[in-house]
C-alpha atoms as a PDB file:
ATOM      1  CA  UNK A   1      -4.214 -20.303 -11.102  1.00  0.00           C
ATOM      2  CA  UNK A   2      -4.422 -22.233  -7.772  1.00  0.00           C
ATOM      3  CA  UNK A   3      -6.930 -24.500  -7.120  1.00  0.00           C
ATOM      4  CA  UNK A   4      -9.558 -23.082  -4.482  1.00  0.00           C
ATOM      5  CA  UNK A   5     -10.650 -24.602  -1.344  1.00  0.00           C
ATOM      6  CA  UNK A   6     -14.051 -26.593  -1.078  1.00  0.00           C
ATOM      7  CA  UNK A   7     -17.050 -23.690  -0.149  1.00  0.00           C
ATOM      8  CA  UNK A   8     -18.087 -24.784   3.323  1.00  0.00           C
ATOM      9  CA  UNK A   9     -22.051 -24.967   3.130  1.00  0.00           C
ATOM     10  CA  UNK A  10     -22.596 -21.838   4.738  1.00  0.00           C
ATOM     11  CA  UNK A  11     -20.488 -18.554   5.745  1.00  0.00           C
ATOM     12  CA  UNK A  12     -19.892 -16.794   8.530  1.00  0.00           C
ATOM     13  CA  UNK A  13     -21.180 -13.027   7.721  1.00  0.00           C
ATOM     14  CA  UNK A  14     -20.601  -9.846   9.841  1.00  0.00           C
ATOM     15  CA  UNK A  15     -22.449  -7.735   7.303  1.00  0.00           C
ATOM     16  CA  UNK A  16     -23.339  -6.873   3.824  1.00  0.00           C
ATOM     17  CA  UNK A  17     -23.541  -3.168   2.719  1.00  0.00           C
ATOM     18  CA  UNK A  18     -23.163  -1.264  -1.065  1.00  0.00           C
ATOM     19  CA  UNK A  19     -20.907   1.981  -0.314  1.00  0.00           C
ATOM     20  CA  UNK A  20     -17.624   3.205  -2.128  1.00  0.00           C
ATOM     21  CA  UNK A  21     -14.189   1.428  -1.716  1.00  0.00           C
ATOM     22  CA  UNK A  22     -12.486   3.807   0.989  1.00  0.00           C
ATOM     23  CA  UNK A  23      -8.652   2.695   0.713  1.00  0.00           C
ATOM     24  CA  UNK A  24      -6.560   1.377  -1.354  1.00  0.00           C
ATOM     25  CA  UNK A  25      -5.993   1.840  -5.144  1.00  0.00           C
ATOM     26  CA  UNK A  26      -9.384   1.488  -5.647  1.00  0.00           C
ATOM     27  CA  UNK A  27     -10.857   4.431  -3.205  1.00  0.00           C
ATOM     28  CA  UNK A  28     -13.873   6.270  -4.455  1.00  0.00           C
ATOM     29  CA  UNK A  29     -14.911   3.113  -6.479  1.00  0.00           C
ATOM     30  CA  UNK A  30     -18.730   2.090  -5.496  1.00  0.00           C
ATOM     31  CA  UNK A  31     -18.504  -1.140  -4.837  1.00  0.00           C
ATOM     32  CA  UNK A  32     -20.606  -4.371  -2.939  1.00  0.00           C
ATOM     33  CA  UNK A  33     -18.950  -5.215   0.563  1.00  0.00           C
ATOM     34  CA  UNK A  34     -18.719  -8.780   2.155  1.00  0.00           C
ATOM     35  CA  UNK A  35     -17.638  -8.679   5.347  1.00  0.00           C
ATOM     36  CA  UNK A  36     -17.014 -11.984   6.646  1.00  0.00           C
ATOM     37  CA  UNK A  37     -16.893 -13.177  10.850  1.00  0.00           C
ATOM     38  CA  UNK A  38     -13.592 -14.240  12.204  1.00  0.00           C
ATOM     39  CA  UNK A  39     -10.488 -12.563  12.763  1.00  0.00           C
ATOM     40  CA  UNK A  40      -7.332 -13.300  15.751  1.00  0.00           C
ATOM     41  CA  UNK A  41      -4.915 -11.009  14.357  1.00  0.00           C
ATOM     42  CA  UNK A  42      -5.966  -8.452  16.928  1.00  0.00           C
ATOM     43  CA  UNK A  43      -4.720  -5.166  16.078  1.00  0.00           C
ATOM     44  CA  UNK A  44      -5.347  -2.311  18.568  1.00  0.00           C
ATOM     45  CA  UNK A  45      -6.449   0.188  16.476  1.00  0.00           C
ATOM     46  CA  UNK A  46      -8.581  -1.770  14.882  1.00  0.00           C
ATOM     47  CA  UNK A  47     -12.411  -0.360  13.557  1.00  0.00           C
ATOM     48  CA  UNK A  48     -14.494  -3.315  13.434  1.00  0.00           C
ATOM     49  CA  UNK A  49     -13.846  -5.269  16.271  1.00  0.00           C
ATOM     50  CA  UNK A  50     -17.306  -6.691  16.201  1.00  0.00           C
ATOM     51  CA  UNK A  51     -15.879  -8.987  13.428  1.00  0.00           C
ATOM     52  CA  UNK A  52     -13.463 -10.739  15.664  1.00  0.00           C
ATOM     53  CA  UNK A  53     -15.364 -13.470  16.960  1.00  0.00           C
ATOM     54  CA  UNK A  54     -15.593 -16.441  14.840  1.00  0.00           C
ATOM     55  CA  UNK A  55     -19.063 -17.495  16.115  1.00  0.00           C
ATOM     56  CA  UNK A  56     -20.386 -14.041  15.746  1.00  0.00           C
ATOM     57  CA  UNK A  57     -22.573 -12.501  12.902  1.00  0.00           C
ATOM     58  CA  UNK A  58     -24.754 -15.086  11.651  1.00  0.00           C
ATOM     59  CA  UNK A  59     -24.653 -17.958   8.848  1.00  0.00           C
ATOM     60  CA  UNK A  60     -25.649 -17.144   5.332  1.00  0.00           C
ATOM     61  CA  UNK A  61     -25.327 -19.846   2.157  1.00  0.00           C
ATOM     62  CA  UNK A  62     -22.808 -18.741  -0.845  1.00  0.00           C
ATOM     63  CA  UNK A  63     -25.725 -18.389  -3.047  1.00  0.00           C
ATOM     64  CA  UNK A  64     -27.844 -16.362  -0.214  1.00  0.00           C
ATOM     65  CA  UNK A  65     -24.813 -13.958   0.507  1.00  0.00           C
ATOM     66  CA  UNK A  66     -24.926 -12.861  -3.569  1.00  0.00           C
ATOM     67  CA  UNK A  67     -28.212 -12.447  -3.444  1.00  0.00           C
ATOM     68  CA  UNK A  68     -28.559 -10.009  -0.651  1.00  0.00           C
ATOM     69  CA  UNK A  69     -25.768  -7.906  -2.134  1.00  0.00           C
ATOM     70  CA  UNK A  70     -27.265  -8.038  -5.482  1.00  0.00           C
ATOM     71  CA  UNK A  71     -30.366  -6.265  -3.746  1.00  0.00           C
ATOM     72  CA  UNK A  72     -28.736  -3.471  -2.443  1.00  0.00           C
ATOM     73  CA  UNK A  73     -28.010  -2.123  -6.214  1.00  0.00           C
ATOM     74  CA  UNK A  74     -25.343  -2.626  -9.007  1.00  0.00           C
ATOM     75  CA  UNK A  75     -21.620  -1.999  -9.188  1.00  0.00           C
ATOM     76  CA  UNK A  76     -18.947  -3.878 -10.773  1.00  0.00           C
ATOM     77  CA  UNK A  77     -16.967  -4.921  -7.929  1.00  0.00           C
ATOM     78  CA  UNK A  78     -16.774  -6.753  -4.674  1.00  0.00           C
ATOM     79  CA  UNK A  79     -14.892  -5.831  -1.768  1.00  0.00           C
ATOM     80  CA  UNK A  80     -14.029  -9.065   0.702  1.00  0.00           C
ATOM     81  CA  UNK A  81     -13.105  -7.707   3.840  1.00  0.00           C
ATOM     82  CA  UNK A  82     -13.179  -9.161   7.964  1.00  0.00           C
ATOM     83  CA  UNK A  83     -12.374  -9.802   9.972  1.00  0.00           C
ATOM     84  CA  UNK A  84     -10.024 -11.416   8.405  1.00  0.00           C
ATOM     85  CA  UNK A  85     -11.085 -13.345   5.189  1.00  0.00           C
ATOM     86  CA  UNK A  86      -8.146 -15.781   4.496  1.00  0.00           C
ATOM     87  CA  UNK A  87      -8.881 -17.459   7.751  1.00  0.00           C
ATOM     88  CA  UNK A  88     -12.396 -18.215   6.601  1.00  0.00           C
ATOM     89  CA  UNK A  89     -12.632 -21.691   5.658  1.00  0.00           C
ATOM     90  CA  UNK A  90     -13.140 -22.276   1.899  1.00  0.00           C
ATOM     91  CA  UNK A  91     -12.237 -18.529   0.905  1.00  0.00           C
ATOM     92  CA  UNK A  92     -10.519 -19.600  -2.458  1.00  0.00           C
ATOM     93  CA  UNK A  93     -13.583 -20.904  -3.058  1.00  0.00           C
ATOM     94  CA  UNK A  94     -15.776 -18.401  -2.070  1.00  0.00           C
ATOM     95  CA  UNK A  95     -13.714 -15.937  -4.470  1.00  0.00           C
ATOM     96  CA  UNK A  96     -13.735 -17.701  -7.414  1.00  0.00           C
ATOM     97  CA  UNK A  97     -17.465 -18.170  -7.159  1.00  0.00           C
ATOM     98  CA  UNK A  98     -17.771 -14.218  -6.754  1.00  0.00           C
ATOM     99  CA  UNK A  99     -15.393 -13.531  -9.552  1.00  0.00           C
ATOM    100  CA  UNK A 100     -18.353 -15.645 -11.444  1.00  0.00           C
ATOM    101  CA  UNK A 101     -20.458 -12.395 -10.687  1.00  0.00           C
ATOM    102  CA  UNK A 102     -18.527  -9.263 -10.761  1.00  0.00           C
ATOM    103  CA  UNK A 103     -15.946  -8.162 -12.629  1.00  0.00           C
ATOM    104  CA  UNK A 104     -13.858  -7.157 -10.380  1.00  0.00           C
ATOM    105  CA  UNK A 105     -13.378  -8.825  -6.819  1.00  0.00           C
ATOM    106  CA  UNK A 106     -10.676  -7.085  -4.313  1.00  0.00           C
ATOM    107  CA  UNK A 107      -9.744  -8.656  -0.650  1.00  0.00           C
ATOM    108  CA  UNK A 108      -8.706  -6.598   2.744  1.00  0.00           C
ATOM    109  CA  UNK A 109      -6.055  -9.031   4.634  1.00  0.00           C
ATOM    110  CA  UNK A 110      -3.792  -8.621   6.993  1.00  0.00           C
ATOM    111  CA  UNK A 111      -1.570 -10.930   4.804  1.00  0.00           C
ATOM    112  CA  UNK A 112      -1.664 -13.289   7.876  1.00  0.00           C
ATOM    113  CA  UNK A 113      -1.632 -16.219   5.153  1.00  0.00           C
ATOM    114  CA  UNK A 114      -0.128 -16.767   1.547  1.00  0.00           C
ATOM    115  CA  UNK A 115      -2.763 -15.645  -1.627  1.00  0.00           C
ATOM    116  CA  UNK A 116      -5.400 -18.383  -1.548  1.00  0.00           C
ATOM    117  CA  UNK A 117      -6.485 -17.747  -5.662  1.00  0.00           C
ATOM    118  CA  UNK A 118      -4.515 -15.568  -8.671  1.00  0.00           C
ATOM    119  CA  UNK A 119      -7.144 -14.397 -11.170  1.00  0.00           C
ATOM    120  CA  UNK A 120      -6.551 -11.307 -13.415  1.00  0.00           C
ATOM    121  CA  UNK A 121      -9.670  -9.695 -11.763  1.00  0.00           C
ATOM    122  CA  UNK A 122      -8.259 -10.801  -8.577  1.00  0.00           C
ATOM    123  CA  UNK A 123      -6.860  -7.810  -6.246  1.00  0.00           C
ATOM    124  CA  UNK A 124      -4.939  -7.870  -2.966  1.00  0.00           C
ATOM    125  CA  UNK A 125      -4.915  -5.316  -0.173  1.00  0.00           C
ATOM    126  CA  UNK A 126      -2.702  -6.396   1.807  1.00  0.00           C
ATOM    127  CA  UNK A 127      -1.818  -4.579   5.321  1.00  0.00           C
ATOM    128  CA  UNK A 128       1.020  -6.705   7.533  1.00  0.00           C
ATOM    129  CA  UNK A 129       1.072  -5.014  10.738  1.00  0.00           C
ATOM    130  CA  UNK A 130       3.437  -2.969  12.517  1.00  0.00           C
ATOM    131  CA  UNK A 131       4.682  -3.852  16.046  1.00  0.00           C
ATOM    132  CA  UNK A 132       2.943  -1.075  17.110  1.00  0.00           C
ATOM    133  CA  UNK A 133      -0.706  -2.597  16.020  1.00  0.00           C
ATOM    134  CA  UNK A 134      -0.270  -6.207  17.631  1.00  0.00           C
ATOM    135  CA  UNK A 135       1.638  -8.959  19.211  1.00  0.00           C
ATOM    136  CA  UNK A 136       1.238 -11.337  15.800  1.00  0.00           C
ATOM    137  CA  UNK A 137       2.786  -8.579  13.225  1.00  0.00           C
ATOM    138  CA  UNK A 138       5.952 -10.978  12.787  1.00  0.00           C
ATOM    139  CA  UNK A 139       3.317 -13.385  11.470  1.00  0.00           C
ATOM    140  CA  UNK A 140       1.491 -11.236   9.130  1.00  0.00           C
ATOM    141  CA  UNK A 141       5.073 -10.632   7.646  1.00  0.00           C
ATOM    142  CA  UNK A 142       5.500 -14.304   7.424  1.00  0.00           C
ATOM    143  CA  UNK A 143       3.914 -14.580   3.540  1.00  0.00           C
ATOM    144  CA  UNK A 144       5.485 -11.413   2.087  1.00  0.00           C
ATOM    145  CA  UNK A 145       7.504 -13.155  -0.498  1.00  0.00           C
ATOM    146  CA  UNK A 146       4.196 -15.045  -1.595  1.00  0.00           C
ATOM    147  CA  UNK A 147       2.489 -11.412  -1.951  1.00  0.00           C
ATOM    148  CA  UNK A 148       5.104  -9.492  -3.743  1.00  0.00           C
ATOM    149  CA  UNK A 149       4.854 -12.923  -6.727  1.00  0.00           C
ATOM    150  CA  UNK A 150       0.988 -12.159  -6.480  1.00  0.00           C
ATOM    151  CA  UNK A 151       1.009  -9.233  -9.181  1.00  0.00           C
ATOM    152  CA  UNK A 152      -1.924  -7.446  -8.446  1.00  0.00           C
ATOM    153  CA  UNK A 153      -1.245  -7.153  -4.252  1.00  0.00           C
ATOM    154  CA  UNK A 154      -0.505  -3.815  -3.189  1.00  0.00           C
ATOM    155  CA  UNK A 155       0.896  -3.209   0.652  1.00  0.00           C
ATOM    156  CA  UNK A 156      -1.508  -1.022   2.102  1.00  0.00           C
ATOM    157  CA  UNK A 157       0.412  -0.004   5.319  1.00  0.00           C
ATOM    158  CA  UNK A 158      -1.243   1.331   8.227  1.00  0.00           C
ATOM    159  CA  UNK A 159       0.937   4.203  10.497  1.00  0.00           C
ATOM    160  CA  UNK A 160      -0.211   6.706  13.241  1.00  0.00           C
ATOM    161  CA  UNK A 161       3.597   8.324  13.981  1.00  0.00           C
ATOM    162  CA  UNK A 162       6.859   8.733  13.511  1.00  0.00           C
ATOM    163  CA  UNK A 163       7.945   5.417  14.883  1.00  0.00           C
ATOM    164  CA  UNK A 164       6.090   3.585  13.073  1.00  0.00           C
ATOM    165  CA  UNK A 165       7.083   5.123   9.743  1.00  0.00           C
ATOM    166  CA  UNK A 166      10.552   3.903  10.868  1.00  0.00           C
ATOM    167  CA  UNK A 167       9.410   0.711  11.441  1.00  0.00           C
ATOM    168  CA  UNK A 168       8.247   0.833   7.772  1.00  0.00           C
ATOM    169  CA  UNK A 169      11.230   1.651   6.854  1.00  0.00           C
ATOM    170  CA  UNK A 170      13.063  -1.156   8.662  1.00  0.00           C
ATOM    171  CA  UNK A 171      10.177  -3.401   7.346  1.00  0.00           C
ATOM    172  CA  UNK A 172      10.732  -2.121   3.447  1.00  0.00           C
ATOM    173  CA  UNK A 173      14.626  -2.731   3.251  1.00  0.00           C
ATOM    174  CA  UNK A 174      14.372  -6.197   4.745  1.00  0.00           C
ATOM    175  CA  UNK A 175      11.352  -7.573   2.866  1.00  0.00           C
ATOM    176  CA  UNK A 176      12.353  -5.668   0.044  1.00  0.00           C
ATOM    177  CA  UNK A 177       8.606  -4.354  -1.485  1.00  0.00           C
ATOM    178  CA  UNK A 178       8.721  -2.106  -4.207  1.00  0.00           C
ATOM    179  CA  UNK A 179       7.562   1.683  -3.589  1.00  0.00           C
ATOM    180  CA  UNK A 180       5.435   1.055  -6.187  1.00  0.00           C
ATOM    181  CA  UNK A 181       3.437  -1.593  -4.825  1.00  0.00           C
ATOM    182  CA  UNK A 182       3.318   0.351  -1.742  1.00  0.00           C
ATOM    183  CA  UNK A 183       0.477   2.960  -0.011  1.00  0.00           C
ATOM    184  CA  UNK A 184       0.723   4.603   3.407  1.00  0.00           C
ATOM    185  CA  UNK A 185      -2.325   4.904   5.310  1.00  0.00           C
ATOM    186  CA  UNK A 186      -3.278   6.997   8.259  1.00  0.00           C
ATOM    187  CA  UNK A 187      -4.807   5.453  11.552  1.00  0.00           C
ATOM    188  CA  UNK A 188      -7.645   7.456  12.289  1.00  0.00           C
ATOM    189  CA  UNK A 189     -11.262   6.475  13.824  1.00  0.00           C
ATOM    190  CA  UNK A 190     -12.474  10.012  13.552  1.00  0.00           C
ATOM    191  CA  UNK A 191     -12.404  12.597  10.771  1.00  0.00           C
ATOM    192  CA  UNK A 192     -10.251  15.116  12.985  1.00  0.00           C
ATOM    193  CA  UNK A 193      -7.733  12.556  13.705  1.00  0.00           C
ATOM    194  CA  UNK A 194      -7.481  11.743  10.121  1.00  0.00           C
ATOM    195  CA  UNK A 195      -7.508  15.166   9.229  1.00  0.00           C
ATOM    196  CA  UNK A 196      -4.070  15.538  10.647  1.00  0.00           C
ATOM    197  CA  UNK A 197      -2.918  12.741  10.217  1.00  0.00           C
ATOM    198  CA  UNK A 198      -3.178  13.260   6.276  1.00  0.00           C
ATOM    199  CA  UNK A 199      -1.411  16.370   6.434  1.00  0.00           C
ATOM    200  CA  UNK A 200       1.429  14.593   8.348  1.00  0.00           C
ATOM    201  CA  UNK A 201       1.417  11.835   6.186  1.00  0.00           C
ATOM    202  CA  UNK A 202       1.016  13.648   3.085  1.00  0.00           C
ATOM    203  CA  UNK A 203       4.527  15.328   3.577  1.00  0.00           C
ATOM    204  CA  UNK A 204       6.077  11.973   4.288  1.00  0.00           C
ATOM    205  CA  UNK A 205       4.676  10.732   1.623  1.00  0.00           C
ATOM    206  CA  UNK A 206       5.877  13.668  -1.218  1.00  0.00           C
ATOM    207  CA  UNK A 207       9.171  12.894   0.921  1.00  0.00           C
ATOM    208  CA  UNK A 208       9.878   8.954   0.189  1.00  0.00           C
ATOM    209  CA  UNK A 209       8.228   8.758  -3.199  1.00  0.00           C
ATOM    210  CA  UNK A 210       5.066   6.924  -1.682  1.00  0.00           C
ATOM    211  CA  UNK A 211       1.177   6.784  -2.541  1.00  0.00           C
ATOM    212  CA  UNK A 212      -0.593   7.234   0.165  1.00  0.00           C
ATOM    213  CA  UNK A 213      -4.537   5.641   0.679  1.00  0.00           C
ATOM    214  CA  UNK A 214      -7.211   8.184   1.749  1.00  0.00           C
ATOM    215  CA  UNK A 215      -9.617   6.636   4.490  1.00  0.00           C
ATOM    216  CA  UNK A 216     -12.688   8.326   2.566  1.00  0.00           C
ATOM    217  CA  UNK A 217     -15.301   6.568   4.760  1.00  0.00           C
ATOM    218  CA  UNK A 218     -14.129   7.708   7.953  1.00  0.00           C
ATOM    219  CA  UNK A 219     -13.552  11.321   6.688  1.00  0.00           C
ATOM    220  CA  UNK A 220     -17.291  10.742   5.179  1.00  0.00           C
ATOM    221  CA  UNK A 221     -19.215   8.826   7.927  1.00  0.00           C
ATOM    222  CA  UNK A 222     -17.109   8.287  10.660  1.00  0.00           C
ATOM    223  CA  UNK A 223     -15.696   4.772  12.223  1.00  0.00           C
ATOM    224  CA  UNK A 224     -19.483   2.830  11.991  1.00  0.00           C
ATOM    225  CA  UNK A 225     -20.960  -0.338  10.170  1.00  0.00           C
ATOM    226  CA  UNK A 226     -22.569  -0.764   7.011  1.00  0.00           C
ATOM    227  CA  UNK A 227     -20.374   2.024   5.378  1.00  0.00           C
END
């Protein structure tokens, strides 16, 4: 196990919500969400731009953050998403102190940095970009070696078209990911886009041997906060 980071005295919080994991392995799983301020990968398409500022949200102490979670209800895991939470300062820390209170802990990154913490109730989404999303994808590519020796990362990769599934493709052969470690997502920000966008991606998917990650809280409540 790596050593963590120091915890910074406070942390940078977008928002705290309970709702059900809606991508990944994990989708459908009710589950605490920490969403934490900061993020400069700057993906087009992305849903929660409001995280993106560093100096947005609003400061919150570790032990304050659990607490407010811990209000909302019980579930047996927390999600760490952003933003973008490996550019939070002290994150290592920040997960091993949550992996003190649930049993299972899973992080959303953009894989923009190497794993900060291996724990066996550790989990990894990890979603490098496609050219198509940003300017930086080379960068979130930069780790992928790291992530593929983190065991329990799976690539959660984000596509709206045909191009960019051949960009995937490109991106698969040179990084060389196994298909098992390996989900296809649909862009969407509404439910109708997503609705097609599923049945496009579904075919691909049966195609190439590939899961493929519902968005289940867009199709549920559409692209807003606190879901």
């Amino acid at each position: 196990m790596r050593s963590p980071s120091l915890v910074t005295p406070t942390l940078r919080i977008s928002e705290v919500f309970l709702s059900l994991q809606g991508e990944g392995p994990s989708a459908g799983t009710p589950a605490h969400f920490l969403r934490l301020q900061g993020c400069d990968v700057g993906c087009s398409w992305c849903d929660t731009k409001y995280s993106w500022e560093a100096s947005g949200g609003r400061a919150a102490g570790l032990d304050d953050a659990w607490k407010e979670a811990e209000a909302l209800g019980s579930s047996r895991m927390l999600v760490v998403t952003g933003g973008e939470p490996l550019q939070h300062p002290g994150i290592g820390a920040v997960l091993e102190a949550a992996l003190g209170r649930w049993p299972v802990v899973e992080v959303e990154t953009s894989g923009i940095a190497p794993p900060p913490l291996s724990h066996p109730r550790l989990f990894y989404n990890v979603s490098p970009k496609l050219s198509s999303a940003t300017p930086r994808w080379r960068e979130t590519w930069a780790h992928t070696g790291a992530w593929i020796a983190e065991p329990r990362a799976t690539f959660k990769i984000v596509v709206a078209d045909d191009d960019d599934l051949d960009r995937f493709m490109s991106w698969q052969r040179e990084y060389g990911v196994p298909a098992e470690r390996i989900m296809l997502m649909p862009e969407a920000m509404t439910a109708e886009v997503l609705r097609e966008r599923q049945v496009w991606l579904a075919a691909h998917c049966v195609h190439r041997g590939l899961r493929m990650s519902p968005r289940l809280h867009v199709s549920l409540w559409g692209a807003r906060r606190g879901v």
